[in-house]
C-alpha atoms as a PDB file:
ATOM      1  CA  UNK A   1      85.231 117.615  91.830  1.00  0.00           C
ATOM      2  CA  UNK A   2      83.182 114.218  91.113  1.00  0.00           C
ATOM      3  CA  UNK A   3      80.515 115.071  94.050  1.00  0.00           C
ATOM      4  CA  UNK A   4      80.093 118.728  93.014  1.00  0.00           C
ATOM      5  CA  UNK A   5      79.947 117.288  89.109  1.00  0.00           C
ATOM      6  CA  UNK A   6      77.975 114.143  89.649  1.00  0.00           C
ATOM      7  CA  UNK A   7      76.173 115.006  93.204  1.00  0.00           C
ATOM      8  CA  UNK A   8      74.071 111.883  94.575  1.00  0.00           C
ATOM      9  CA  UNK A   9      75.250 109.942  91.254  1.00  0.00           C
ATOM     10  CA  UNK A  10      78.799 109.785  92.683  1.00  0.00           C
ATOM     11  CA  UNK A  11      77.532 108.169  96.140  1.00  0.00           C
ATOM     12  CA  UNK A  12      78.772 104.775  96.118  1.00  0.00           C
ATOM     13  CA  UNK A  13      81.490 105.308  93.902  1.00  0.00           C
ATOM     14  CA  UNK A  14      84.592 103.512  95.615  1.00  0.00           C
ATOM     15  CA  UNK A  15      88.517 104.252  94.769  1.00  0.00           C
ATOM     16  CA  UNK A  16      92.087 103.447  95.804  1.00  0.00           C
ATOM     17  CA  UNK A  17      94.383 106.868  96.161  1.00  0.00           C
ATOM     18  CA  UNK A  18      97.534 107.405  97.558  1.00  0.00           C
ATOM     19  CA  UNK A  19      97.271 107.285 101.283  1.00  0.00           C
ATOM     20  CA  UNK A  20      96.460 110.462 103.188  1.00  0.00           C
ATOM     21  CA  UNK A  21      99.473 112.762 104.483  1.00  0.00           C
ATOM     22  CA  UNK A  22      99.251 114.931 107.433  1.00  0.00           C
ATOM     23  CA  UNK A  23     103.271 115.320 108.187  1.00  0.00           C
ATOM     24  CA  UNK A  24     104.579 118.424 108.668  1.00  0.00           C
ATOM     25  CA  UNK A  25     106.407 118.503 105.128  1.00  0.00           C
ATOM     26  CA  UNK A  26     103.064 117.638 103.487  1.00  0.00           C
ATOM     27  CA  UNK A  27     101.301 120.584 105.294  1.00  0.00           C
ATOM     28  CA  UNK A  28     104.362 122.758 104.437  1.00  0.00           C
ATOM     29  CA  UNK A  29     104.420 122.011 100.763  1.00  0.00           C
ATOM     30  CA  UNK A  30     100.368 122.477 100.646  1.00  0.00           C
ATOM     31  CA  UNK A  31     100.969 125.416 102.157  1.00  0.00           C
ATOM     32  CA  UNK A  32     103.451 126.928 100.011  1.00  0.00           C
ATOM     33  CA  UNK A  33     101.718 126.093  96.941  1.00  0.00           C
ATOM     34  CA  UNK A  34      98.659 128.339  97.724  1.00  0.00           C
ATOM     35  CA  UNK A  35     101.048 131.005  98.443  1.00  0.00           C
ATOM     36  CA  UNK A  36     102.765 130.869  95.201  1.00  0.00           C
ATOM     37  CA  UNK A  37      99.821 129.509  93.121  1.00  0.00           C
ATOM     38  CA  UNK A  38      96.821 130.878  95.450  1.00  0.00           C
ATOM     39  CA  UNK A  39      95.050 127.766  94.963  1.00  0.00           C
ATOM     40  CA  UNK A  40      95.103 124.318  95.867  1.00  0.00           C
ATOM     41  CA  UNK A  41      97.391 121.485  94.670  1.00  0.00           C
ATOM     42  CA  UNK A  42      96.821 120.021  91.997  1.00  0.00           C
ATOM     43  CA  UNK A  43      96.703 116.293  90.853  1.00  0.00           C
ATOM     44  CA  UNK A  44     100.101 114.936  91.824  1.00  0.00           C
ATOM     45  CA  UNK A  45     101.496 118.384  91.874  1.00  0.00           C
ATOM     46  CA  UNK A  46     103.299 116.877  95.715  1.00  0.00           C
ATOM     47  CA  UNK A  47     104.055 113.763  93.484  1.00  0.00           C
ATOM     48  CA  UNK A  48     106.297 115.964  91.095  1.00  0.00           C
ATOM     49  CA  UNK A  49     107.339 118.209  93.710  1.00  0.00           C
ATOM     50  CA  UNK A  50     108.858 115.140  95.725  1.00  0.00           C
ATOM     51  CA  UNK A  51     110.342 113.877  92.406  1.00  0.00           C
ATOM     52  CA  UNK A  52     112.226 117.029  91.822  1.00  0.00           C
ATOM     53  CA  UNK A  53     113.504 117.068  95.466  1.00  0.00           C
ATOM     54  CA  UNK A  54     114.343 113.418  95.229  1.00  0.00           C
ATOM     55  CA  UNK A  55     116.666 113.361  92.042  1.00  0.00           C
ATOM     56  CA  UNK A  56     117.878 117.184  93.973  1.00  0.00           C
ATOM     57  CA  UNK A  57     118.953 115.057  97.263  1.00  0.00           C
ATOM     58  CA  UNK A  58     120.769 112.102  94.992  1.00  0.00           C
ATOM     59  CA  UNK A  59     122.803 114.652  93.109  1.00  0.00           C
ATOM     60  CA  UNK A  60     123.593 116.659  95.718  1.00  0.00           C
ATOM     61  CA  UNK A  61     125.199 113.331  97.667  1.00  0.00           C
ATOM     62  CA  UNK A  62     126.958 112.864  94.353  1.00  0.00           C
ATOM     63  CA  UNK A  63     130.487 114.062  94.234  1.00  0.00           C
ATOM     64  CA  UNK A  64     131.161 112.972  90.461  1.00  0.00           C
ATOM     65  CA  UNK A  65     127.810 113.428  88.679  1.00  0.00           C
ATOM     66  CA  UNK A  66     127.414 110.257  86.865  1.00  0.00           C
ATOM     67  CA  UNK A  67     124.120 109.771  85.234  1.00  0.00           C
ATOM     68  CA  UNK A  68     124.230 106.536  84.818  1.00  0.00           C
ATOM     69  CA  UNK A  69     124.547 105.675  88.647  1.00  0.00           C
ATOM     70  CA  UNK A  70     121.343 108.332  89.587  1.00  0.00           C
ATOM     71  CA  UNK A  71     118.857 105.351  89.315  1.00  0.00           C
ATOM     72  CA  UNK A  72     120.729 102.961  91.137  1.00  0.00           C
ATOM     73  CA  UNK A  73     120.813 105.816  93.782  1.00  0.00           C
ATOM     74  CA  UNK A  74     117.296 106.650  93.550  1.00  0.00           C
ATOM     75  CA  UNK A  75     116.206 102.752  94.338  1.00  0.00           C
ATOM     76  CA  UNK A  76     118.431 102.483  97.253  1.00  0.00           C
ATOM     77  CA  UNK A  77     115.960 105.404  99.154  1.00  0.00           C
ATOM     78  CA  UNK A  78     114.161 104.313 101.817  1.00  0.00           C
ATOM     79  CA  UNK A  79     111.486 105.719 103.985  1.00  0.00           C
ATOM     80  CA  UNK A  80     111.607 108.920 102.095  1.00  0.00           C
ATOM     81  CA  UNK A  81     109.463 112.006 104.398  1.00  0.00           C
ATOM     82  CA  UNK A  82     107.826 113.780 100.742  1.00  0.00           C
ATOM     83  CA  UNK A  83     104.828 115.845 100.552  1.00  0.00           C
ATOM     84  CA  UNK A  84     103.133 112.898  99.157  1.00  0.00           C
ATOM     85  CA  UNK A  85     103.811 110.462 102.360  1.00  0.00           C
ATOM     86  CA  UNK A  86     106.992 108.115 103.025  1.00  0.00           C
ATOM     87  CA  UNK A  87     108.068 106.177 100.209  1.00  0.00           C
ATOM     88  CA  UNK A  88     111.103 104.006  99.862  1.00  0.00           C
ATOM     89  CA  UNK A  89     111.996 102.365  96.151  1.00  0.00           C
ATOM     90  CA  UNK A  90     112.483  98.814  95.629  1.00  0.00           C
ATOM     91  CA  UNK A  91     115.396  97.552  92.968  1.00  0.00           C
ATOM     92  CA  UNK A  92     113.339  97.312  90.078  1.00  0.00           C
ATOM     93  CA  UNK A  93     112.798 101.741  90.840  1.00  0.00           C
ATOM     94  CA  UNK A  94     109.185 100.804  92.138  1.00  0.00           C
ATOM     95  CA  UNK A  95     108.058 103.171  94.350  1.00  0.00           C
ATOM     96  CA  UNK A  96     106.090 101.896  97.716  1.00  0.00           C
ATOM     97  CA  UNK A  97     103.857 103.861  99.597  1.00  0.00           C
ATOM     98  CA  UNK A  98     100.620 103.270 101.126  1.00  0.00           C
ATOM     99  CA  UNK A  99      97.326 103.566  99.944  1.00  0.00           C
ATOM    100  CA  UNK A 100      93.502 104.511 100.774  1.00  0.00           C
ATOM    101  CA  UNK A 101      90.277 102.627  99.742  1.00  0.00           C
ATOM    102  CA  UNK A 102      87.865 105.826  99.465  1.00  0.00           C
ATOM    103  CA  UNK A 103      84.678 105.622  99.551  1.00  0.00           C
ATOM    104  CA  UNK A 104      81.491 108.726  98.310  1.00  0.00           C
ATOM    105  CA  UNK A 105      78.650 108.165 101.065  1.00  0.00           C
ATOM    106  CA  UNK A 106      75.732 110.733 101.152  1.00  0.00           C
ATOM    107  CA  UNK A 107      78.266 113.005  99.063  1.00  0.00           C
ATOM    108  CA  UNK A 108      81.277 112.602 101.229  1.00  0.00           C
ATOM    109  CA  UNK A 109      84.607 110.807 100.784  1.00  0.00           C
ATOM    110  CA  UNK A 110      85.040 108.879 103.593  1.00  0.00           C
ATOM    111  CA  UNK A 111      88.239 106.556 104.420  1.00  0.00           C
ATOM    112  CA  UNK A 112      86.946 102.849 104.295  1.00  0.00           C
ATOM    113  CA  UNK A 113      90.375 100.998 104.538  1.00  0.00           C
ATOM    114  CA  UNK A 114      94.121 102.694 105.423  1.00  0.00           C
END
């Protein structure tokens, strides 16, 4: 990590992230990949892991698989529960979500805006 690595160098240092999670899927998935990897996530591993389940739920509401109609069907999502926090698309295939303004104080990330 960037405190371990950098220690009081870091403090100061200031960063937008994707917003903080604590829904049930989000503790689920974190659990499950310790289980199966016996470590913790990694960088956007509950990014991918909501991308995979997305593109599973639009095919599985398919009854013709037509790939050309999977992004349309992707953008039309809304308020999305992932491991990585509600997101919804809009109609360009954006994907909107909240973020975090982080902040390392006396070696600590600490939330400064949600």
């Amino acid at each position: 990590s960037v405190i371990k690595n950098a220690g009081e160098a870091a403090n100061g240092a200031t960063y937008i992230t994707f917003a903080t999670n604590d829904s049930e899927t989000a503790k689920n998935f974190e659990e499950a990949y310790k289980k199966r990897y016996t470590d913790d996530p990694k960088v956007f591993a509950a990014e991918a892991y909501d991308a995979v389940n997305l593109i599973y739920k639009v095919l599985g509401e398919m009854t013709v698989i037509n790939k050309s109609e999977i992004p349309q069907k992707l953008y039309e999502i809304e308020n999305y529960q992932g491991a990585c926090g509600i997101l919804s698309f809009n109609s360009k295939g954006d994907v909107i979500k909240p973020l975090s303004i982080k902040q390392i104080t006396d070696e600590k990330i600490i939330l400064v805006n949600y």
